[in-house]
N, C-alpha and C. Protein backbone atom coordinates (compact mmCIF):
# COMPACT_ATOMS: atom_id res chain seq x y z
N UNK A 1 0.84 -1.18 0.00
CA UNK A 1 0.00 0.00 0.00
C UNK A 1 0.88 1.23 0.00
N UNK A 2 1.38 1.56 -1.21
CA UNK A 2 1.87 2.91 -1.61
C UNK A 2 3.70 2.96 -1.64
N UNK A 3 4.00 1.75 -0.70
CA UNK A 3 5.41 1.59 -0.88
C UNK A 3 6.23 1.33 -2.61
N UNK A 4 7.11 1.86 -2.72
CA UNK A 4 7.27 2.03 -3.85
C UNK A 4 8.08 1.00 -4.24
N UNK A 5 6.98 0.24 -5.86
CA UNK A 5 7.80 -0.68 -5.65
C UNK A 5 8.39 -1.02 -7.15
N UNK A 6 8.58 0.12 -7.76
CA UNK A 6 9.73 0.55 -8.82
C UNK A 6 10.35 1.56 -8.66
N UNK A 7 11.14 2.27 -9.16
CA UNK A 7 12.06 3.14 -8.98
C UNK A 7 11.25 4.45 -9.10
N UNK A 8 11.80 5.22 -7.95
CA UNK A 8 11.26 6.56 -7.84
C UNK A 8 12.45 7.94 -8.49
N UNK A 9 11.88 8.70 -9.39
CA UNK A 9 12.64 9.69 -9.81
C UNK A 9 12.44 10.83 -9.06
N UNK A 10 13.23 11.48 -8.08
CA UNK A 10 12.86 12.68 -7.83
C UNK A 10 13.10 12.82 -6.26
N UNK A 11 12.26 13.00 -5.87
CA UNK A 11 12.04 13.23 -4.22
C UNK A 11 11.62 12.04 -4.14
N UNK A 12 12.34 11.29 -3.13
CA UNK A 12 11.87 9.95 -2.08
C UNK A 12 11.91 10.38 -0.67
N UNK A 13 10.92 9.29 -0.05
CA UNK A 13 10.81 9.76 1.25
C UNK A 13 11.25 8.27 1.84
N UNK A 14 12.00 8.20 2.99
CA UNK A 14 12.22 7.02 3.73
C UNK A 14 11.83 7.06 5.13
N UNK A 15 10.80 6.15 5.42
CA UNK A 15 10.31 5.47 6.13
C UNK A 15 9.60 4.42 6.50
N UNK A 16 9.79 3.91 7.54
CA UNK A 16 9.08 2.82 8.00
C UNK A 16 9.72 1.48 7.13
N UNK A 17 10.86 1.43 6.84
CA UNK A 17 12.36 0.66 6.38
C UNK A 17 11.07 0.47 4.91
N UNK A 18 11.13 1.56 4.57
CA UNK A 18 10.60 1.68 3.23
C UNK A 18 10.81 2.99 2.09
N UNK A 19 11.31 2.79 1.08
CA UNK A 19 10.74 3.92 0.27
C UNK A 19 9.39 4.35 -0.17
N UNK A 20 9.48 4.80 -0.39
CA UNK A 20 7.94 6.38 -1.24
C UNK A 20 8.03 6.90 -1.85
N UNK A 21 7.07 7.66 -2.62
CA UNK A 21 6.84 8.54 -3.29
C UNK A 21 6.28 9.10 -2.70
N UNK A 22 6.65 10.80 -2.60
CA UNK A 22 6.02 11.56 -1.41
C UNK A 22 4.59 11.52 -2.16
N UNK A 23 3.57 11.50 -3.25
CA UNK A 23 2.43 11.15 -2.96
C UNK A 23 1.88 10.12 -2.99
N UNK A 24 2.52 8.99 -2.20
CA UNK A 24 1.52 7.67 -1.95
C UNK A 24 1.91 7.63 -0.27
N UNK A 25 3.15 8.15 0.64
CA UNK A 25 3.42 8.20 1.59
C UNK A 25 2.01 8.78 2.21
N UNK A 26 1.22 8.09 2.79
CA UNK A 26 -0.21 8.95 3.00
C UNK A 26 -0.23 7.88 5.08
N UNK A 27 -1.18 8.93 5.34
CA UNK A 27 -2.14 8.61 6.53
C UNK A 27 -3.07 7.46 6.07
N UNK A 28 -2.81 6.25 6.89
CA UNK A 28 -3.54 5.06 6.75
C UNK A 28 -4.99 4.78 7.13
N UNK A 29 -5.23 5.90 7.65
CA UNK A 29 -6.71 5.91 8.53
C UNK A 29 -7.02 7.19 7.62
N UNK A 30 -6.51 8.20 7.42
CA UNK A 30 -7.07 9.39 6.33
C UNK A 30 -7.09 9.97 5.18
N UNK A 31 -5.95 9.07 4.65
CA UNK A 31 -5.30 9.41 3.32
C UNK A 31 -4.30 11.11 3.25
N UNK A 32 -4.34 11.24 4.49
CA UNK A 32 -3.80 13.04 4.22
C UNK A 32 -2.18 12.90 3.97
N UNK A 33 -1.16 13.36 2.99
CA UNK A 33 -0.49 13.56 2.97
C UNK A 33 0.78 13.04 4.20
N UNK A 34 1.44 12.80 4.64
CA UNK A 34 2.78 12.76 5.87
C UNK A 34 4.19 13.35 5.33
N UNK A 35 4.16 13.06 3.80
CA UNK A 35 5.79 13.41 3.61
C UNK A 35 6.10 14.96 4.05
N UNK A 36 5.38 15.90 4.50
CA UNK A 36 6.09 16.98 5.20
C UNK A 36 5.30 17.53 5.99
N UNK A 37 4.25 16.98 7.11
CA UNK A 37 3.68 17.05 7.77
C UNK A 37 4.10 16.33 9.19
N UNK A 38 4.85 14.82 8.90
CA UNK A 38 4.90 14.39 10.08
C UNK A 38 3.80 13.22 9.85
N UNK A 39 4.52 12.03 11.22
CA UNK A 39 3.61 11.08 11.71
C UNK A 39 3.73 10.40 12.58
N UNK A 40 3.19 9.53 13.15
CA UNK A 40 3.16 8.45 13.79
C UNK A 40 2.74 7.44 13.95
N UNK A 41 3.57 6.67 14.30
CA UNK A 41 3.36 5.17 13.50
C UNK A 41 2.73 4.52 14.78
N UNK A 42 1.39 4.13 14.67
CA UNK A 42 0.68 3.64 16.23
C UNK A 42 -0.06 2.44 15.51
N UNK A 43 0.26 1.37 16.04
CA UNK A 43 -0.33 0.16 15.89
C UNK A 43 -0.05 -0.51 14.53
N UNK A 44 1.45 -0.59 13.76
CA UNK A 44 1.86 -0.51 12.92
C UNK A 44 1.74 0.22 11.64
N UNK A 45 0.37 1.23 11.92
CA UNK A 45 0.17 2.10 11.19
C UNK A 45 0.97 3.48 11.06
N UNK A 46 0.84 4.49 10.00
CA UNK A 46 1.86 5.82 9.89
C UNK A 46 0.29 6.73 9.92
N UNK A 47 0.26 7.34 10.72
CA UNK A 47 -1.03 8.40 11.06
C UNK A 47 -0.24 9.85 11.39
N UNK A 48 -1.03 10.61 10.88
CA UNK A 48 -1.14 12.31 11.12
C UNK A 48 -1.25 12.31 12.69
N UNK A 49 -0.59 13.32 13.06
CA UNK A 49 -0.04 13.68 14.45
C UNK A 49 -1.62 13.47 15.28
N UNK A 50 -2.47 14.67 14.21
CA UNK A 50 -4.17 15.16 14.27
C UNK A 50 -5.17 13.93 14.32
N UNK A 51 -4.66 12.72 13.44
CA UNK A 51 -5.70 11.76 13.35
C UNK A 51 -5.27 10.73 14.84
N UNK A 52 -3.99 10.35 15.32
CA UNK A 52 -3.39 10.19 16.19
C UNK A 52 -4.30 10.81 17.57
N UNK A 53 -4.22 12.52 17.65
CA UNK A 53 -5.31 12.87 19.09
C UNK A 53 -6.00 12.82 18.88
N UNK A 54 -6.66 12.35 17.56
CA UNK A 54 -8.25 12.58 17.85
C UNK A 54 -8.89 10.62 18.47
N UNK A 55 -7.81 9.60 17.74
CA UNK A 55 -7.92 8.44 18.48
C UNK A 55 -7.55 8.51 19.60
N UNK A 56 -6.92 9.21 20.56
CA UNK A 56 -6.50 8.69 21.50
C UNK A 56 -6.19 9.27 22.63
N UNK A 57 -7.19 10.77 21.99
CA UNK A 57 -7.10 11.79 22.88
C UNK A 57 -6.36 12.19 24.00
N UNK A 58 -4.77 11.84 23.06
CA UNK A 58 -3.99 12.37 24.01
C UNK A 58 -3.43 13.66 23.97
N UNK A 59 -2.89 14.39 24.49
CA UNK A 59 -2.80 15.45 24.79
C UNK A 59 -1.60 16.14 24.12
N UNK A 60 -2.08 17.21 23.10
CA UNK A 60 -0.61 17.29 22.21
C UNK A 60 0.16 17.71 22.62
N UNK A 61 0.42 18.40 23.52
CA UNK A 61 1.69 19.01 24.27
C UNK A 61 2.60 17.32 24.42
N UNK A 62 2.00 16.16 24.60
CA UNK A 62 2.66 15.27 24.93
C UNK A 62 3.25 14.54 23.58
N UNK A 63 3.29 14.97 22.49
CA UNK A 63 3.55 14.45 21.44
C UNK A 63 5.19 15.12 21.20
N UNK A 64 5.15 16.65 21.53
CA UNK A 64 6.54 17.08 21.12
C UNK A 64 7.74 16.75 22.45
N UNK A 65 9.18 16.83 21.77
CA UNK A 65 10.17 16.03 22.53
C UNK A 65 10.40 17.69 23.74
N UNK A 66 10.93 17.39 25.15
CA UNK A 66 11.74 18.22 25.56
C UNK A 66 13.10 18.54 25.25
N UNK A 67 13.06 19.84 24.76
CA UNK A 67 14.32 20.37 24.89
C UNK A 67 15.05 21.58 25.37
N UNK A 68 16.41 21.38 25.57
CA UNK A 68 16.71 21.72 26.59
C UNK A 68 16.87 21.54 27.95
N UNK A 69 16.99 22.94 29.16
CA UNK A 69 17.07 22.08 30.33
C UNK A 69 15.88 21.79 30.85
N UNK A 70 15.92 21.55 31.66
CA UNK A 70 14.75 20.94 32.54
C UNK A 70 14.50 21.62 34.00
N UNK A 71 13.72 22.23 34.02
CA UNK A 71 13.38 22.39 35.68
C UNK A 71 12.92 21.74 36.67
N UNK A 72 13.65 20.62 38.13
CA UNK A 72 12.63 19.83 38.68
C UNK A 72 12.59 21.18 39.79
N UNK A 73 11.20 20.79 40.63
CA UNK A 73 10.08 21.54 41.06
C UNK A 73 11.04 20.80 42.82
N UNK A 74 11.44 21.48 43.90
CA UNK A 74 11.71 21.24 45.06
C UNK A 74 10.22 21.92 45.62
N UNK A 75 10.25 21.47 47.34
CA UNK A 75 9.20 21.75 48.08
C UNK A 75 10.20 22.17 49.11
């Protein structure tokens, strides 16, 4: 399903120990685009960050990495 499986001229995208064509690289549950949007791959699927909270209503602040330092909180 969309992995490319003749030779791609141009822009390839690599993921998921696969090549692409950035338009078949798609959201498996939405079809929306990923090659420059982003994804995540949940339940061996590659899903939009968006289709991702809306299954699983988790909380997007929890999706991006920390960086930098860190403040722990003393009492």
């Amino acid at each position: 399903m969309g992995v490319a499986e003749e030779f791609v001229i141009g822009r390839v995208i690599k993921a998921m120990n696969s090549s692409w064509h950035p338009n078949c690289f798609l959201c498996q549950l939405c079809d929306a685009p990923l090659a420059d949007a982003g994804f995540i791959k949940s339940a061996g699927r590659s899903v939009t960050i968006v289709t991702y909270i809306l299954l699983t209503r988790a909380a997007p602040i929890m999706l991006w990495p920390i960086i930098g330092q860190s403040i722990i909180g003393t009492k």
